[in-house]
C-alpha atoms as a PDB file:
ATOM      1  CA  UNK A   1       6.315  -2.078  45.348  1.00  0.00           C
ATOM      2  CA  UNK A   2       7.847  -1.808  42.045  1.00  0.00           C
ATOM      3  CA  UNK A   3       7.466   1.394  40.347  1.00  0.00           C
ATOM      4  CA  UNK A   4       8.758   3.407  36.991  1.00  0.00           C
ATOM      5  CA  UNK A   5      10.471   5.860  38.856  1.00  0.00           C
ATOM      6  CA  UNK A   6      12.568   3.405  41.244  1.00  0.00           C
ATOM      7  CA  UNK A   7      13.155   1.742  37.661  1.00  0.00           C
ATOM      8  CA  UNK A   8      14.587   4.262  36.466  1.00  0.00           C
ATOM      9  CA  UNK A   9      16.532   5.414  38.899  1.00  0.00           C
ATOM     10  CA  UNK A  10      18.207   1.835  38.828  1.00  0.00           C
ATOM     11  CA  UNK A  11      19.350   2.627  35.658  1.00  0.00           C
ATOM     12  CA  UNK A  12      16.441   0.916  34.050  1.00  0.00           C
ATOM     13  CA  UNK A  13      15.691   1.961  30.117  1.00  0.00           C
ATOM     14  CA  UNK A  14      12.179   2.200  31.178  1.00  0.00           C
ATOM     15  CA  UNK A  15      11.334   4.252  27.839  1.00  0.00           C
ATOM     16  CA  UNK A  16      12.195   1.467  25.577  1.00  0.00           C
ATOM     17  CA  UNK A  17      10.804  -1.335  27.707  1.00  0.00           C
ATOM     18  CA  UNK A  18       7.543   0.661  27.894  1.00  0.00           C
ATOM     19  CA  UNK A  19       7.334   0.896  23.669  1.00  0.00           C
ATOM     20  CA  UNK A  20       8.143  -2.957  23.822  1.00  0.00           C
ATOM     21  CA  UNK A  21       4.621  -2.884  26.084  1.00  0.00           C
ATOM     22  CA  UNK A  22       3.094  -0.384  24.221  1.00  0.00           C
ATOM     23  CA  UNK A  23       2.825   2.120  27.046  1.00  0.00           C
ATOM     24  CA  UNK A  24       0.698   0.437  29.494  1.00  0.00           C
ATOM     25  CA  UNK A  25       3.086   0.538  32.602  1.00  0.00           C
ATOM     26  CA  UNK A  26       1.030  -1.656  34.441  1.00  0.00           C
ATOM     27  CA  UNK A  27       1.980  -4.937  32.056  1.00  0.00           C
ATOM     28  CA  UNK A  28       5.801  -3.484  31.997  1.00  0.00           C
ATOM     29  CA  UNK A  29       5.877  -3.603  35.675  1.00  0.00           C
ATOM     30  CA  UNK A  30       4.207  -6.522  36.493  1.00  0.00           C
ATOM     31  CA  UNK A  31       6.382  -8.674  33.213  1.00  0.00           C
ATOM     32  CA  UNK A  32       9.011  -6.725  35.532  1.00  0.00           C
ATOM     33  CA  UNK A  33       8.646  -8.379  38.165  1.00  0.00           C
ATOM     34  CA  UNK A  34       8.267 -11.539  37.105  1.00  0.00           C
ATOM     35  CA  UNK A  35      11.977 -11.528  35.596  1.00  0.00           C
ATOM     36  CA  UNK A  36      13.112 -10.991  39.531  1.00  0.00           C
ATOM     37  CA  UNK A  37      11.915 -14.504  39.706  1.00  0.00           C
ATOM     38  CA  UNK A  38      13.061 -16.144  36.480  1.00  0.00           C
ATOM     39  CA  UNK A  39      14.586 -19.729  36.707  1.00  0.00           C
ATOM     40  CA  UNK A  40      17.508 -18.528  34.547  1.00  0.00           C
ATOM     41  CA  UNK A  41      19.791 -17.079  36.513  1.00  0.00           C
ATOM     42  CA  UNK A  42      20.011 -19.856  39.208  1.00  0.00           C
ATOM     43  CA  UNK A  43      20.678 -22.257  35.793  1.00  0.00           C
ATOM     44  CA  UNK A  44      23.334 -20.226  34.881  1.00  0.00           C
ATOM     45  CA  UNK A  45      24.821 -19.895  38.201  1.00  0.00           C
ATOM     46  CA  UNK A  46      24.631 -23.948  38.802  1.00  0.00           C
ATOM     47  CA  UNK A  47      25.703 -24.698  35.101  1.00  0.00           C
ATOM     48  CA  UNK A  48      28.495 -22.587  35.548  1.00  0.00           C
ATOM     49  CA  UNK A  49      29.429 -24.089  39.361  1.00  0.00           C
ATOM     50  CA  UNK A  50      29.368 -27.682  37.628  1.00  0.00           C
ATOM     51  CA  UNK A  51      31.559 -26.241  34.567  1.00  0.00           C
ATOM     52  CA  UNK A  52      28.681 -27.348  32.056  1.00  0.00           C
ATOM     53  CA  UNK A  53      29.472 -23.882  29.256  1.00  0.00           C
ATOM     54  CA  UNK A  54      26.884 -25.360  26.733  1.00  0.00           C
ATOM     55  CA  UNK A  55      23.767 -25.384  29.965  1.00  0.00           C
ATOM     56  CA  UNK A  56      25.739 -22.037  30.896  1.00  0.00           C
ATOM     57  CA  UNK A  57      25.535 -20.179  27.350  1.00  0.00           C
ATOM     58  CA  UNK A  58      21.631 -21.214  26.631  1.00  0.00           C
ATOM     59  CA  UNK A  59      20.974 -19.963  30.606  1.00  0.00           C
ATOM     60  CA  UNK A  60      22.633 -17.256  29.836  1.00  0.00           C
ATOM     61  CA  UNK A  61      21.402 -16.704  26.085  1.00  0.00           C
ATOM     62  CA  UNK A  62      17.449 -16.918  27.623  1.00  0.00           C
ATOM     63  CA  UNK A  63      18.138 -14.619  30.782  1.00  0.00           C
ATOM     64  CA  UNK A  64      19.273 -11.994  28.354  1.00  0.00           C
ATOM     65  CA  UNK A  65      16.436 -12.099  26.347  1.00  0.00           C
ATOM     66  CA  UNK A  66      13.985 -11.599  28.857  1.00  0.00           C
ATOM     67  CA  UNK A  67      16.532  -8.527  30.501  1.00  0.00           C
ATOM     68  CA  UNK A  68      16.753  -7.073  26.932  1.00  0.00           C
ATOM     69  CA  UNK A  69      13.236  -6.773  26.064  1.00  0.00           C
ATOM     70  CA  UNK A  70      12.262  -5.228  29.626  1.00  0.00           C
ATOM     71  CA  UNK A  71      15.545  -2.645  29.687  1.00  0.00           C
ATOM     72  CA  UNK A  72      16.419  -3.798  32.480  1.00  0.00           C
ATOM     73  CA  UNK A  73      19.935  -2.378  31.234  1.00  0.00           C
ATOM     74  CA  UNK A  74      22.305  -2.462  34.924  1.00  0.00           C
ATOM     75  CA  UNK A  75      21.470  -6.461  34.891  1.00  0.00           C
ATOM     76  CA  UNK A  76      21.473  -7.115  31.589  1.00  0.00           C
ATOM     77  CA  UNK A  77      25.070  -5.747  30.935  1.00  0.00           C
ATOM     78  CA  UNK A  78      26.726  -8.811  32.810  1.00  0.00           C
ATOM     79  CA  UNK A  79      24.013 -11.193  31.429  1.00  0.00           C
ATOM     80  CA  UNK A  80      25.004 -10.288  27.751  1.00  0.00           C
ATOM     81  CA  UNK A  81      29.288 -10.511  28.354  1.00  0.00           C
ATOM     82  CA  UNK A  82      28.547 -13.896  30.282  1.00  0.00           C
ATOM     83  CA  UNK A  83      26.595 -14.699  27.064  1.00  0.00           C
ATOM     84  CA  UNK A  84      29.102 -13.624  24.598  1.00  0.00           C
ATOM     85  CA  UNK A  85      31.828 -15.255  26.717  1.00  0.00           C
ATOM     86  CA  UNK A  86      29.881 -18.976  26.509  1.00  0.00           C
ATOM     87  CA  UNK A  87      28.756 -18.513  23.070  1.00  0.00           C
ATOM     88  CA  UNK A  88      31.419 -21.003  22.358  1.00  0.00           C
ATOM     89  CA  UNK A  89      30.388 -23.331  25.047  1.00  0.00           C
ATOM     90  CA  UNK A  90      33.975 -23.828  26.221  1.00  0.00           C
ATOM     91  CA  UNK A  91      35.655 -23.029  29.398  1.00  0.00           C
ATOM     92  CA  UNK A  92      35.380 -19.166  29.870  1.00  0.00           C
ATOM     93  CA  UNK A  93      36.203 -16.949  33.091  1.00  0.00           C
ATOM     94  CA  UNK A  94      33.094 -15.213  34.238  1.00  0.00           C
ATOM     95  CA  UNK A  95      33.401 -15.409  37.901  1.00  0.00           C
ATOM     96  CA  UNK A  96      33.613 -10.961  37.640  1.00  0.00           C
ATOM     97  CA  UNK A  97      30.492 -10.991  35.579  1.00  0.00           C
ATOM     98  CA  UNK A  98      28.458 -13.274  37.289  1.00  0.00           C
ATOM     99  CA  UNK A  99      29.496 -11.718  40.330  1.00  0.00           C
ATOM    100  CA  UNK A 100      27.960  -8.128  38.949  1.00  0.00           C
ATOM    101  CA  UNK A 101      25.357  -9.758  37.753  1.00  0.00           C
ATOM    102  CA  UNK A 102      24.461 -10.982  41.016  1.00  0.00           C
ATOM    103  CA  UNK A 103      24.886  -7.782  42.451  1.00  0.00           C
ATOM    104  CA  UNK A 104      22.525  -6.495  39.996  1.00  0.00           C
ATOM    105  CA  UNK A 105      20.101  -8.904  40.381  1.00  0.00           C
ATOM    106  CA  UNK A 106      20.090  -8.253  44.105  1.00  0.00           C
ATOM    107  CA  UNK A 107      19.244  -4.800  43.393  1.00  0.00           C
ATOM    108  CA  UNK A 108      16.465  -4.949  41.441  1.00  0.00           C
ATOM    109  CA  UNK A 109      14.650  -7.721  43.716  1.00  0.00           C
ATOM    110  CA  UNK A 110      14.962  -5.345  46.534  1.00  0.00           C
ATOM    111  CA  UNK A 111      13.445  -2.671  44.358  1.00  0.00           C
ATOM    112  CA  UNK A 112      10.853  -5.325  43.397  1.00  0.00           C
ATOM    113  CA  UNK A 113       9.816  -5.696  47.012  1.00  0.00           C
ATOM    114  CA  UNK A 114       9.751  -2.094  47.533  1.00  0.00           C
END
C-alpha cells in the first residue's frame, strides 16, 4: 500500500504535492497511484521505439505534467530532460533518460503495491 512516508522516502516532494491537494493525503495518494498506471509512459516509450519525436515530445510533455503536479520528483527528473530534448520534435538521444526513467517508474509501482 502506498503511503506518505514510503513517498517520501523515494524522494517524493510530498509537501508540495500535498498543497497542490490541499492537504487531504488521502486524494494525493490515491491521484498517486493512478499516475503508476498512466498511458503516457508506454506512448513515449513506443513513439520513441518507432522514432516518431513529435508523438514522443507530447507523451512526454503530458507524463510530466501529471509527475509535476504530484512531486513525484525521482521520476519526473528524466520525464522533464526527455521533454526538453523532443521539444523540437527532431531526432534526439534519450535512450539514458528513458532508461532512468524506467528505473524510476519501476520504483514507484513497487512502492504503489506496497
Amino acid at each position: 500500500m502506498l503511503t506518505i512516508d514510503a513517498l517520501r522516502a523515494w524522494g517524493a516532494n510530498v509537501d508540495e504535492g500535498l498543497t497542490r491537494c490541499c492537504g487531504n493525503e488521502a486524494f494525493y495518494l490515491r491521484l498517486a497511484g493512478m499516475a503508476a498506471q498512466d498511458g503516457n509512459f508506454a506512448r513515449l516509450e513506443e513513439a520513441l521505439g518507432a522514432e516518431d519525436y513529435s508523438a514522443a515530445f507530447e507523451a512526454a510533455h503530458a507524463l510530466k505534467g501529471v509527475l509535476a503536479n504530484l512531486a513525484l520528483t525521482p521520476w519526473l527528473a528524466p520525464v522533464s530532460e526527455m521533454t526538453e530534448l523532443l521539444r523540437g520534435r527532431q531526432k534526439a538521444d534519450c535512450a539514458a533518460l528513458l532508461s532512468e526513467a524506467r528505473r524510476q517508474r519501476d520504483a514507484f509501482v513497487a512502492l504503489c503495491k506496497g
